[in-house]
C-alpha atoms as a PDB file:
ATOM      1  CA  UNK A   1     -16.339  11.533 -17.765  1.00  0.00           C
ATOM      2  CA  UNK A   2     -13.599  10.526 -15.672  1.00  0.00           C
ATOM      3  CA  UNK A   3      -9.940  11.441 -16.751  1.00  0.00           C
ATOM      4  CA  UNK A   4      -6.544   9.054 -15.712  1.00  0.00           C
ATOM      5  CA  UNK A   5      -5.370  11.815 -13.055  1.00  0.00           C
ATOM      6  CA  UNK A   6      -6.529  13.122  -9.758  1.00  0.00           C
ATOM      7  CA  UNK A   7      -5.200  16.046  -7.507  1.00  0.00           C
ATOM      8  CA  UNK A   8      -2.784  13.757  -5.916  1.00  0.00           C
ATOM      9  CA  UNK A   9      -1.936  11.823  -8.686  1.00  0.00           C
ATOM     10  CA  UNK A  10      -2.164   9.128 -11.449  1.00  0.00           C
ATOM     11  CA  UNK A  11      -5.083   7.062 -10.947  1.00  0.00           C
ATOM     12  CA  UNK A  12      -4.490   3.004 -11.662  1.00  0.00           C
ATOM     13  CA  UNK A  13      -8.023   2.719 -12.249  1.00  0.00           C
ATOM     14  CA  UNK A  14     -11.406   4.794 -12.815  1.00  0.00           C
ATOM     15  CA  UNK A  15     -14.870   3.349 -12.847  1.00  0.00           C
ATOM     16  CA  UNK A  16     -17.667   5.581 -13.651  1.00  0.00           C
ATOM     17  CA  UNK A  17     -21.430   4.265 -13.519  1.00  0.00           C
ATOM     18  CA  UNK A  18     -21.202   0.766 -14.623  1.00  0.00           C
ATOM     19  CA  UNK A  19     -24.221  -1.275 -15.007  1.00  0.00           C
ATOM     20  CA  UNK A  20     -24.643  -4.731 -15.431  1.00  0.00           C
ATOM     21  CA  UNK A  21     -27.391  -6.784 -16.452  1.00  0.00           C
ATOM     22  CA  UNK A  22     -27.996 -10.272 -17.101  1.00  0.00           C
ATOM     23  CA  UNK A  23     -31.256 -12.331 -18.631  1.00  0.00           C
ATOM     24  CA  UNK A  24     -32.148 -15.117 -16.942  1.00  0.00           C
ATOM     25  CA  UNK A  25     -35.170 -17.566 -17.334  1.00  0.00           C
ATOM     26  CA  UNK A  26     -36.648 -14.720 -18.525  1.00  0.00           C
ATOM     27  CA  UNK A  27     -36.115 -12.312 -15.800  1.00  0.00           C
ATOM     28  CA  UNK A  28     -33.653  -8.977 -15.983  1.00  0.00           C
ATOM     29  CA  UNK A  29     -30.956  -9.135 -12.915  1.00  0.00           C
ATOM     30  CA  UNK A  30     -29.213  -6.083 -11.740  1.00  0.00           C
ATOM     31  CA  UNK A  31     -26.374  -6.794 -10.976  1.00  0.00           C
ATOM     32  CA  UNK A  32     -24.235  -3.740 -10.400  1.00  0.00           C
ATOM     33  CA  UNK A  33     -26.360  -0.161 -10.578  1.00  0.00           C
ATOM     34  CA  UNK A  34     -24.030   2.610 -11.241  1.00  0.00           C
ATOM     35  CA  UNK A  35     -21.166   1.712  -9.380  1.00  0.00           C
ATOM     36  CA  UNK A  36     -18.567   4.583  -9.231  1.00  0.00           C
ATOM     37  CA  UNK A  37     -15.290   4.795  -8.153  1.00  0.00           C
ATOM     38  CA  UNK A  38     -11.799   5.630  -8.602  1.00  0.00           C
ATOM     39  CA  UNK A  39      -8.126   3.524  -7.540  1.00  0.00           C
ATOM     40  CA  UNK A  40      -5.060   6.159  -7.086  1.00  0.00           C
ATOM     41  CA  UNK A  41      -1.853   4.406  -7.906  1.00  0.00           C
ATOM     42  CA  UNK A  42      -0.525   2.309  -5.125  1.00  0.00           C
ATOM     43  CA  UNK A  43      -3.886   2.205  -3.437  1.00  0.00           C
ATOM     44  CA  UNK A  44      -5.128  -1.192  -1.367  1.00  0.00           C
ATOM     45  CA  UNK A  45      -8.423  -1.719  -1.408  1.00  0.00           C
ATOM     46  CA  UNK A  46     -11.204  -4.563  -0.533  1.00  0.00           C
ATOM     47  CA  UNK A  47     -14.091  -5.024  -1.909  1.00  0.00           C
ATOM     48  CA  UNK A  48     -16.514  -6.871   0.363  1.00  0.00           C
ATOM     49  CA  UNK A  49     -20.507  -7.717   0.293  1.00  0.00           C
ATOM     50  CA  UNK A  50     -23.199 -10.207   0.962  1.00  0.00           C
ATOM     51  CA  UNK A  51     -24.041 -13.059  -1.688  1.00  0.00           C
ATOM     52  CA  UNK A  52     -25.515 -11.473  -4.314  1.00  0.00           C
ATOM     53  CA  UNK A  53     -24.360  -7.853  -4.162  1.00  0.00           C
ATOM     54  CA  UNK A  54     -22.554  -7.989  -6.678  1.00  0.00           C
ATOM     55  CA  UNK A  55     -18.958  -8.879  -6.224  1.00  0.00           C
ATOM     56  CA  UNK A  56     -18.369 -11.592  -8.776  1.00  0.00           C
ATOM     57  CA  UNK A  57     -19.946  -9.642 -11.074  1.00  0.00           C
ATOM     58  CA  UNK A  58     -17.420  -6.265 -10.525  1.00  0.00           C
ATOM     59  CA  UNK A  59     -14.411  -8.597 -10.302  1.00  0.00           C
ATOM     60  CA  UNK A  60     -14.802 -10.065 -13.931  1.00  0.00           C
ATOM     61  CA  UNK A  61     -15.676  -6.219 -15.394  1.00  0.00           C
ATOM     62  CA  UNK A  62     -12.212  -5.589 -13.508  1.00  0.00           C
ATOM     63  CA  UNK A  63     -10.422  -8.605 -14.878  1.00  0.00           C
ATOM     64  CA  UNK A  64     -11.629  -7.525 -18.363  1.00  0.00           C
ATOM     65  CA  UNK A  65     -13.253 -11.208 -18.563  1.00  0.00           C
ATOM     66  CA  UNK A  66     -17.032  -9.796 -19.117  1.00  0.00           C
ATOM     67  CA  UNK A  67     -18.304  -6.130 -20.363  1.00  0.00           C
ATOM     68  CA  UNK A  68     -20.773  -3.962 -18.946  1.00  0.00           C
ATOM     69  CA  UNK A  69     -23.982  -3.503 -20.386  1.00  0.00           C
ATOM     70  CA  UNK A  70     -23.254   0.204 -20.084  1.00  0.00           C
ATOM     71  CA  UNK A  71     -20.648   2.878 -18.381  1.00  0.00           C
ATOM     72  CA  UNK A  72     -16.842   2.951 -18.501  1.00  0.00           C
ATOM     73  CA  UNK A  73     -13.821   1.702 -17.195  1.00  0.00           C
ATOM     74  CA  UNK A  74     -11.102   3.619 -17.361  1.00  0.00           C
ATOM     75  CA  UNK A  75      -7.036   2.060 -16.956  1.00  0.00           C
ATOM     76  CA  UNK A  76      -4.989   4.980 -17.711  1.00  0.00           C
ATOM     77  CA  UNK A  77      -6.561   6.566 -20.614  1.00  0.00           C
ATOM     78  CA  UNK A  78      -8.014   3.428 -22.146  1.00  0.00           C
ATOM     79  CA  UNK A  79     -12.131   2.838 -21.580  1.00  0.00           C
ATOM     80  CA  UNK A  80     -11.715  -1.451 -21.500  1.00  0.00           C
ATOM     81  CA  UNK A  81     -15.307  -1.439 -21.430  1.00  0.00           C
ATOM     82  CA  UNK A  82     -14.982  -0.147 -25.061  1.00  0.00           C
ATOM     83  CA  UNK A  83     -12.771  -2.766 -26.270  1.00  0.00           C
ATOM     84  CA  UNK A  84     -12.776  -5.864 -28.198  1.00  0.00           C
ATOM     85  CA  UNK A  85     -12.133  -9.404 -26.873  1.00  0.00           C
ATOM     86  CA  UNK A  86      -8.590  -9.600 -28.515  1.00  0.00           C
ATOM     87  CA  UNK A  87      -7.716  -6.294 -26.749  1.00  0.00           C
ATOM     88  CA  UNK A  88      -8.978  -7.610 -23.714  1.00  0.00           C
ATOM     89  CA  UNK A  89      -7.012 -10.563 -23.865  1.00  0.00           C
ATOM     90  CA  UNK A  90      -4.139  -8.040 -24.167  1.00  0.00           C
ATOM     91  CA  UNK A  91      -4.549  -6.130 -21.522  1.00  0.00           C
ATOM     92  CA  UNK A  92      -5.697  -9.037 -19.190  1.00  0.00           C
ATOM     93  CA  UNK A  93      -1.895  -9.579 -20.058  1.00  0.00           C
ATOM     94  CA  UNK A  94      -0.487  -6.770 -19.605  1.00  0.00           C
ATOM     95  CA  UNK A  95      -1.953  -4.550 -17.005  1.00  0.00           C
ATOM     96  CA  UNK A  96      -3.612  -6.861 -14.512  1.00  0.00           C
ATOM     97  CA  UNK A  97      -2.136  -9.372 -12.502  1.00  0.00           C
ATOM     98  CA  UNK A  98      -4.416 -12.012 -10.801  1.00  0.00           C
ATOM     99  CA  UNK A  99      -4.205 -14.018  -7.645  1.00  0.00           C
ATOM    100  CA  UNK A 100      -6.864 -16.916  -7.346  1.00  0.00           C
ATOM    101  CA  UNK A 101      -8.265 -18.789  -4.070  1.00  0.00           C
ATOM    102  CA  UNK A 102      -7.600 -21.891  -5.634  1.00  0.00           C
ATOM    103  CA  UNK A 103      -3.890 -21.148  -6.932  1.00  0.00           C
ATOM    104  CA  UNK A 104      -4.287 -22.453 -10.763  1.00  0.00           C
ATOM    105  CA  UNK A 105      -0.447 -23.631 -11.075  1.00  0.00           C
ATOM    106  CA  UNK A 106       0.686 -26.100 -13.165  1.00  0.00           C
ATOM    107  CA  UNK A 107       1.516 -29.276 -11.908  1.00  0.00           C
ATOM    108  CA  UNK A 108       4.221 -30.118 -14.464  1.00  0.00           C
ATOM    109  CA  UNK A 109       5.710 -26.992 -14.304  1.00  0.00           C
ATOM    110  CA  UNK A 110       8.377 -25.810 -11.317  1.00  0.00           C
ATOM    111  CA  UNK A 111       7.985 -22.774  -9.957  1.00  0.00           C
ATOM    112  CA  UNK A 112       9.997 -20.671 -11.874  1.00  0.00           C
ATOM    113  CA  UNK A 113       8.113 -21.782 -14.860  1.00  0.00           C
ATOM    114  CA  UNK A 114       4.815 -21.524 -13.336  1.00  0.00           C
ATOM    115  CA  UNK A 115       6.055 -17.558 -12.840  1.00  0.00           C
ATOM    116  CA  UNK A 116       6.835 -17.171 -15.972  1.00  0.00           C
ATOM    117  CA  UNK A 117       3.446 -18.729 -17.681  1.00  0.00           C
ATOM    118  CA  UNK A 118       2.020 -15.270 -18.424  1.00  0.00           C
ATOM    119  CA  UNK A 119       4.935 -14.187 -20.591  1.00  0.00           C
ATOM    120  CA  UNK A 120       4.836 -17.579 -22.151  1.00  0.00           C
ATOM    121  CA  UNK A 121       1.262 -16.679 -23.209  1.00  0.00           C
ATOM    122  CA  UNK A 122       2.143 -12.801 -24.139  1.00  0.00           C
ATOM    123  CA  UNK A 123       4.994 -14.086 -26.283  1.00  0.00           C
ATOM    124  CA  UNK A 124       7.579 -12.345 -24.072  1.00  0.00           C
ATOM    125  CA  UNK A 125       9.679 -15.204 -22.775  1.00  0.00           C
ATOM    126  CA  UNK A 126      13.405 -14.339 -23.214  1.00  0.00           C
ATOM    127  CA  UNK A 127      16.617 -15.202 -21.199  1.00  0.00           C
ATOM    128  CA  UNK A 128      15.926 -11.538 -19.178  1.00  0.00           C
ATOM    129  CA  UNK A 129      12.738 -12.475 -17.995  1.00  0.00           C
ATOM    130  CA  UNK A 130      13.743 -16.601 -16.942  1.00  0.00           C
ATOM    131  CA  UNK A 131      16.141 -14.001 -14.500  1.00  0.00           C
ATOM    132  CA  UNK A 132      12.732 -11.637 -13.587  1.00  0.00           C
ATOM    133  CA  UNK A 133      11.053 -15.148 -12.633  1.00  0.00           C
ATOM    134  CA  UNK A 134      13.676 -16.200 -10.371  1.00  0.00           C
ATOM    135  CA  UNK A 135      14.068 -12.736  -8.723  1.00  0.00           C
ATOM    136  CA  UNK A 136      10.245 -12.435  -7.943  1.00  0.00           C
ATOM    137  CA  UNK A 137      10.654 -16.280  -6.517  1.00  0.00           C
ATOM    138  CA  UNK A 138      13.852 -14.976  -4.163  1.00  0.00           C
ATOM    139  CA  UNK A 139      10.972 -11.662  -3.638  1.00  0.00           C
ATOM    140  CA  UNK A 140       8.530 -13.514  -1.934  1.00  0.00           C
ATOM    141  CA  UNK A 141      10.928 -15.909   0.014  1.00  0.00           C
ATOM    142  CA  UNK A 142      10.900 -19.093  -2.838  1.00  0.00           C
ATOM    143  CA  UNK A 143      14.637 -18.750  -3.737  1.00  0.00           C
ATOM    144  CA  UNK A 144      15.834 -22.195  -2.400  1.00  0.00           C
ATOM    145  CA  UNK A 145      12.217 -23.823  -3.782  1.00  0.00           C
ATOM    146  CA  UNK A 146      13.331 -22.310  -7.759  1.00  0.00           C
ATOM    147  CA  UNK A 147      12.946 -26.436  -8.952  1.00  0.00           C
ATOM    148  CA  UNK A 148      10.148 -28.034  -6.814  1.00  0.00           C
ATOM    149  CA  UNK A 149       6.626 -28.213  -8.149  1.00  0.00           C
ATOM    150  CA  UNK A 150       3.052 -27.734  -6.914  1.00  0.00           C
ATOM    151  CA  UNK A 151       2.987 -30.893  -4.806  1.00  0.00           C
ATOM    152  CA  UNK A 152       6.106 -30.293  -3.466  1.00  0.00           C
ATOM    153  CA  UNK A 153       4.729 -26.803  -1.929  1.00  0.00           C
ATOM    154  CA  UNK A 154       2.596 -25.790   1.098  1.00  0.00           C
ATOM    155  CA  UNK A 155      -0.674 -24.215   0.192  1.00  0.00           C
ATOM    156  CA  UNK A 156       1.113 -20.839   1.755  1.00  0.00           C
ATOM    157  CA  UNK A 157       3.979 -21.503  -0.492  1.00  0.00           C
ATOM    158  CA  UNK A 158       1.568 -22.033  -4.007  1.00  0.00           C
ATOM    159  CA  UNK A 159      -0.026 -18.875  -3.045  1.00  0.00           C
ATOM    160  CA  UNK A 160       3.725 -17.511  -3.342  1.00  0.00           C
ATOM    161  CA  UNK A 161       4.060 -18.922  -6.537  1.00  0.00           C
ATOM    162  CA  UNK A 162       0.543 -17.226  -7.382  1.00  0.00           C
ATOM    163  CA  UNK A 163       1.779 -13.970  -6.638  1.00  0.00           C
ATOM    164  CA  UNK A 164       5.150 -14.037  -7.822  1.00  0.00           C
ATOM    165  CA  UNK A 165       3.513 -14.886 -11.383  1.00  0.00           C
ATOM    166  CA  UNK A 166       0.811 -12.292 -10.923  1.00  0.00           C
ATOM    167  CA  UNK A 167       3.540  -9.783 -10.548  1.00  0.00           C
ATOM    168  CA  UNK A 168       5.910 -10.926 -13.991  1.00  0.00           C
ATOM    169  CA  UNK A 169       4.094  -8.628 -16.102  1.00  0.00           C
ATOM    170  CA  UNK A 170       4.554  -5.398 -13.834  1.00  0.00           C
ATOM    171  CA  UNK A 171       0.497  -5.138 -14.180  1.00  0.00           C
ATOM    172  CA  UNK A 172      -0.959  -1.062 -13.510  1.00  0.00           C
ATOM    173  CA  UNK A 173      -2.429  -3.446 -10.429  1.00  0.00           C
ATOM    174  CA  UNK A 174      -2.970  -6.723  -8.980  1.00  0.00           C
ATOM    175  CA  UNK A 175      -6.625  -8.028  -8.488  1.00  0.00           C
ATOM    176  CA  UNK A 176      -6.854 -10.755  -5.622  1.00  0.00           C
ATOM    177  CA  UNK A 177      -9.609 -13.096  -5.204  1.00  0.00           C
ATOM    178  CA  UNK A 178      -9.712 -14.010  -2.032  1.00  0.00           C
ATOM    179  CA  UNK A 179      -6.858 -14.598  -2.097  1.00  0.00           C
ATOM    180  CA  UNK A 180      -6.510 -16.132   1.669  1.00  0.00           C
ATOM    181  CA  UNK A 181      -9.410 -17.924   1.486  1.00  0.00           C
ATOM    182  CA  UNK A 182      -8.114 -21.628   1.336  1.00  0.00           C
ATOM    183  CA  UNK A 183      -5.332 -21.417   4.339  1.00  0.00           C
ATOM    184  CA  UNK A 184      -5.300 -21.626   7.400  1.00  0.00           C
ATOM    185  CA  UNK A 185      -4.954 -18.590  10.252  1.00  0.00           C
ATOM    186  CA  UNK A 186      -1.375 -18.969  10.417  1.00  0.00           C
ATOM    187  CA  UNK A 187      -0.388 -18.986   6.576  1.00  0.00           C
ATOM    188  CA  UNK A 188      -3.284 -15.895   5.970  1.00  0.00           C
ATOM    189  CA  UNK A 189      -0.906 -14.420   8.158  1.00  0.00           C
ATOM    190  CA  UNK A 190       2.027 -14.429   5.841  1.00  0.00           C
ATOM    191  CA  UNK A 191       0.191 -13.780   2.718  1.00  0.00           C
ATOM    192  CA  UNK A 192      -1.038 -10.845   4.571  1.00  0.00           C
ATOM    193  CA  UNK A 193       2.458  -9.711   5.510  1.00  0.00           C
ATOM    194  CA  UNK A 194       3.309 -10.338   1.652  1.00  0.00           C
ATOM    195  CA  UNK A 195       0.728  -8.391   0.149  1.00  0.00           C
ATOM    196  CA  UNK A 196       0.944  -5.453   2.651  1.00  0.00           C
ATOM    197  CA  UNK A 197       4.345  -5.394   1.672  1.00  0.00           C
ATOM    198  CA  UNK A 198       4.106  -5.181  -1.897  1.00  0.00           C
ATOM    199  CA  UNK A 199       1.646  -2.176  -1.052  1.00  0.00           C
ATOM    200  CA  UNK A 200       4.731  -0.279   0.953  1.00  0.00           C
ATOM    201  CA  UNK A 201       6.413  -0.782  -2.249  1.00  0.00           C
ATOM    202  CA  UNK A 202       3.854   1.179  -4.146  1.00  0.00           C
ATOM    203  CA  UNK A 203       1.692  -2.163  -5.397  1.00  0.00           C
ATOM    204  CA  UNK A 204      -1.699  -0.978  -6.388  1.00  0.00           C
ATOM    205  CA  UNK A 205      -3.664  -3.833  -4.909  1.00  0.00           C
ATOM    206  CA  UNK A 206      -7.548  -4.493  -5.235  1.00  0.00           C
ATOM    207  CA  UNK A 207      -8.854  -7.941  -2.972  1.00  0.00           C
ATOM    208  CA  UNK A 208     -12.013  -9.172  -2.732  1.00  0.00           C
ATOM    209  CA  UNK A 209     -12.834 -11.237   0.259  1.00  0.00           C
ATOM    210  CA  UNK A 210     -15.245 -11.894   2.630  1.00  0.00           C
ATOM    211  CA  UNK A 211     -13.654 -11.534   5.872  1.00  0.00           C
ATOM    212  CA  UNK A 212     -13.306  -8.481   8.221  1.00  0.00           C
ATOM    213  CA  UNK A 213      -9.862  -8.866   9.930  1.00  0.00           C
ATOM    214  CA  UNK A 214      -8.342  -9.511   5.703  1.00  0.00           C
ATOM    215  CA  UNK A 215     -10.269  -6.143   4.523  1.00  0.00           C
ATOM    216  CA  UNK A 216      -8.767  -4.665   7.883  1.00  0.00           C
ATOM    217  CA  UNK A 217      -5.412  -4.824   6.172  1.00  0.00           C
ATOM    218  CA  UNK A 218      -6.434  -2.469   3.530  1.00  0.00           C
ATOM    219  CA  UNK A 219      -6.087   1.173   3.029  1.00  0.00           C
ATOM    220  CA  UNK A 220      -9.788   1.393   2.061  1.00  0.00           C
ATOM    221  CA  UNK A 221     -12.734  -0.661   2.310  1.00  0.00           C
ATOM    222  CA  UNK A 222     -15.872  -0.554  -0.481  1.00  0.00           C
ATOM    223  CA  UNK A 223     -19.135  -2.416   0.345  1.00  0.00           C
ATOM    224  CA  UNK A 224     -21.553  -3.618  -2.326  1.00  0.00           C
ATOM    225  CA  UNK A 225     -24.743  -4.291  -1.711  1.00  0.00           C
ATOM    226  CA  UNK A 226     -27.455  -4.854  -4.305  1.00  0.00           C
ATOM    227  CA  UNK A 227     -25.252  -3.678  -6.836  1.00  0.00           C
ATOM    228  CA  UNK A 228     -24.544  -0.543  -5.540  1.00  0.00           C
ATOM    229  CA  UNK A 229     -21.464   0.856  -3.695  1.00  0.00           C
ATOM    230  CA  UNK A 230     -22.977   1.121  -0.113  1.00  0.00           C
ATOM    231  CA  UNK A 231     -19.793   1.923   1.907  1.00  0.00           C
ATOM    232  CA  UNK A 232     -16.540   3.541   0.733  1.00  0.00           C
ATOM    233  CA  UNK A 233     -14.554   4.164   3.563  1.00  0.00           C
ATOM    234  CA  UNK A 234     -10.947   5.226   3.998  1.00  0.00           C
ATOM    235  CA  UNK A 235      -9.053   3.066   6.601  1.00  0.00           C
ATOM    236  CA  UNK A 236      -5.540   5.010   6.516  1.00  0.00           C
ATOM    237  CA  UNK A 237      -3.149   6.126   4.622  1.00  0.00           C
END
């Protein structure tokens, strides 16, 4: 069973032979087979694979939006695979901050309130964290943009937005779904530079994405294929 610490310290995450199976048209798929593996705080890691090996599957049992059908996942000292939904819901609130492909901001909203959304939902909205909102927005460069919305934004610049509001909750760690994967070369660039930053800062980061030269910013790179962890290699650091 695995604990919440390591030799060289506090772990953000710890997953320990988690299965996953689904029934469909009859048929049992596998989707993950005993995938193990642990996150030290302020890790960055990708997770990478070929259609069907498993990814989509191991980013919702992060996210806390499915279960496994059996093994544990550990944040801290609490097993979410153990859980029920409304606990999920908390901690999908609390200790995990997501960054989407597509974005998901509000179109009415500007982009301080788009930041603050997920303390809108947790019930924590005060006059303290309206000031957290607009620091993260001056964080990741948005401090003259504090009153534009969505369509008034670059797709570089939404992505900003994304992360700003992924960070609001101070989450154990941020889970990124490809998160580069609608810009161009140029913009990937600075999202890059943005997330690698956050990492020097200590950031525990997990990314799924498809592409080599993204996973090349990492600290560590973990392959799935068929379900199975088939490559977990350190990078640096």
């Amino acid at each position: 069973m695995p604990t919440s610490r390591t030799a060289n310290g506090t772990l953000a995450a710890s997953i320990h032979d988690l299965h996953k199976q689904y029934v469909l048209g009859g048929e049992t798929v596998h989707a993950l087979r005993g995938v193990s593996f642990d996150v030290p705080e302020g890790d960055y890691v990708s997770i990478m694979g070929p259609s069907g090996s498993g990814k989509s599957t191991l980013l919702n049992l992060l996210g806390c939006l499915d279960t496994p059908t059996s093994g544990n996942f550990f944040l801290g000292d609490l097993d979410v695979a153990k859980i029920d939904d409304d606990q999920r819901a908390e901690v999908r609130s609390t200790l995990i901050g997501f960054v989407f492909q597509s974005f998901y901001l509000l179109p009415a909203l500007t982009v301080v309130e788009n930041i603050e959304v997920p303390l809108l939902y947790s019930g924590r909205l005060t006059k303290e964290s309206r000031e957290r909102a607009i620091s993260l927005a001056e964080q990741v460069g948005l401090g003259s943009r504090l009153e534009h919305r969505p369509t008034q934004l670059s797709g570089g610049q939404q992505q900003r937005v994304a992360i700003a509001r992924s960070l609001v909750n101070d989450p154990r760690f941020l889970l990124a779904d490809e998160p580069t994967g609608n810009l161009d070369s140029s913009t990937t660039a600075e999202i890059l530079a943005l997330l690698d930053a956050l990492n020097r800062e200590g950031r525990t980061i997990l990314m799924v994405t498809h592409e080599p030269e993204v996973a090349d910013h990492t600290k560590r790179k973990i392959v799935l294929r068929d379900g199975q962890v088939q490559i977990d290699e350190r990078l640096r650091g």
